[in-house]
Protein backbone atom coordinates (compact mmCIF):
# COMPACT_ATOMS: atom_id res chain seq x y z
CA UNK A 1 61.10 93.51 86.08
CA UNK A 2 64.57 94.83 85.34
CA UNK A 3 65.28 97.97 87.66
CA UNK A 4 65.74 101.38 85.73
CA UNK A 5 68.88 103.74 86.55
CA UNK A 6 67.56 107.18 86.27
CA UNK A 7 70.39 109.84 85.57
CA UNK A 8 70.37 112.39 88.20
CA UNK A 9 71.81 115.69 87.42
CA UNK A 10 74.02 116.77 90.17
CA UNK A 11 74.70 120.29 91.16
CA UNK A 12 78.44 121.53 90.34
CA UNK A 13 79.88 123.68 92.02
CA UNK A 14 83.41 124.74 92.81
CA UNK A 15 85.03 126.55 96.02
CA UNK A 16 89.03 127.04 96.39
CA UNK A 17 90.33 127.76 99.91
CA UNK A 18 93.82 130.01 99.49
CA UNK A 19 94.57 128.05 96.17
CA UNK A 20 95.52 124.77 98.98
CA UNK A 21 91.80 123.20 99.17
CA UNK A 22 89.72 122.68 96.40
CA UNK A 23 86.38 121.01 97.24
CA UNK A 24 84.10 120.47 93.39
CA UNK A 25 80.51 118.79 93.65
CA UNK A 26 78.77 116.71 90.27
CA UNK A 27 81.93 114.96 89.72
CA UNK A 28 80.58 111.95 88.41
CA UNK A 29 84.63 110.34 87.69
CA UNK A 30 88.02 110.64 87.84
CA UNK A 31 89.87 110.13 84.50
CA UNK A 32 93.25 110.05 85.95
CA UNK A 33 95.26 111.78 87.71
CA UNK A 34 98.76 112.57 89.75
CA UNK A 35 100.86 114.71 91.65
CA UNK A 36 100.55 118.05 88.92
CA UNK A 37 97.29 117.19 87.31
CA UNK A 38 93.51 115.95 87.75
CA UNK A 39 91.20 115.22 85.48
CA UNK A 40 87.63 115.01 86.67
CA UNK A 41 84.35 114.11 84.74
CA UNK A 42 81.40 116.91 85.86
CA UNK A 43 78.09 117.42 84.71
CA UNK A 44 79.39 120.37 82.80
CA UNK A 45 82.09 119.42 81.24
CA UNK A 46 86.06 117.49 81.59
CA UNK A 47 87.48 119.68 84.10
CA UNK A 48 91.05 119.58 84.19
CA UNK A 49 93.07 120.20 87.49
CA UNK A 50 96.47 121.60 87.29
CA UNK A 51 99.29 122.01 90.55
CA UNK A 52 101.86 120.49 92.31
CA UNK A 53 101.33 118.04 95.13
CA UNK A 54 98.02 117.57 94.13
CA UNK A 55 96.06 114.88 96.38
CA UNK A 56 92.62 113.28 96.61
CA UNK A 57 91.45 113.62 99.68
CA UNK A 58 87.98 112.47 99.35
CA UNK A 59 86.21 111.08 96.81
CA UNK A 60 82.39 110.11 97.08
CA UNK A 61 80.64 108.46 93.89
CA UNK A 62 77.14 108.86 95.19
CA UNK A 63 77.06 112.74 95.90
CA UNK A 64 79.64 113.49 93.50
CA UNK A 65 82.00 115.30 95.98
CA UNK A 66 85.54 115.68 96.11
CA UNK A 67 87.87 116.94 97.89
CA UNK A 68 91.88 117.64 97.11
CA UNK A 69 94.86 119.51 98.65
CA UNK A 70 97.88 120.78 96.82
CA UNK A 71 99.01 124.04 95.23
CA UNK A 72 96.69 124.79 92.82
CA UNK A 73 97.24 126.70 90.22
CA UNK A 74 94.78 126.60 87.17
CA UNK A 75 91.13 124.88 86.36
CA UNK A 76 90.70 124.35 83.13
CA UNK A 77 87.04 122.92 81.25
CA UNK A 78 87.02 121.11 78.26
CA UNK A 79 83.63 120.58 76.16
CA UNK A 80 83.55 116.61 76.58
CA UNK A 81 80.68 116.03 74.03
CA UNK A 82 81.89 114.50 71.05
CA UNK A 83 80.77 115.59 67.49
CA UNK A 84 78.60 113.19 66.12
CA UNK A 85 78.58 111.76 62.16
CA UNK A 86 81.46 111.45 60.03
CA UNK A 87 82.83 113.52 56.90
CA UNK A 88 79.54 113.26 55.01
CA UNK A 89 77.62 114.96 58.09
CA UNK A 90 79.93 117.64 58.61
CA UNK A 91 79.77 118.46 54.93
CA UNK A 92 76.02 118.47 54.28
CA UNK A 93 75.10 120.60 57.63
C-alpha cells in the first residue's frame, strides 16, 4: 500500500535581530535568491526578501527554518494563489 504524504501546516513566524539577522519559520522553499534579494515560499504567502549582502545561513526543509544575515531592509508578501478559470469564469462570476 502506497504511503500517503499528509501536508502539515507549519507555523510562520518572523523575528529580525537589528535589521542583520533574520530567522522566518514555515518556509517550505526557496525560489531564488542572491546577494540583494530572497524569495521564500511560506505557508502564508511568497515572501520576498530585500538587502544587500544577503546570505543563507541555514536552511532546514523539514522544520521549515531559515536563517540569513545581511542588511535588511524590506519584507515584502505576495498572495501566491493563482486565480483559477479563464476569461469565461471571470466574466460569468
Amino acid at each position: 500500500m502506497p504511503e500517503e504524504k499528509k501536508s502539515v501546516k507549519l507555523p510562520h513566524n518572523i523575528i529580525i535581530e537589528d535589521r542583520s539577522r533574520l530567522m522566518v519559520t514555515g518556509v517550505s522553499n526557496v525560489d531564488s535568491f542572491d546577494e540583494q534579494t530572497v524569495v521564500l515560499i511560506t505557508e502564508k504567502g511568497e515572501l520576498t526578501i530585500r538587502g544587500v549582502n544577503l546570505n543563507i545561513s541555514k536552511f532546514n526543509v523539514e522544520t521549515g527554518e531559515l536563517s540569513m544575515d545581511g542588511n535588511i531592509y524590506a519584507l515584502v508578501y505576495t498572495n501566491s494563489q493563482k486565480q483559477q478559470g479563464g476569461l469565461f469564469s471571470r466574466l460569468f462570476r
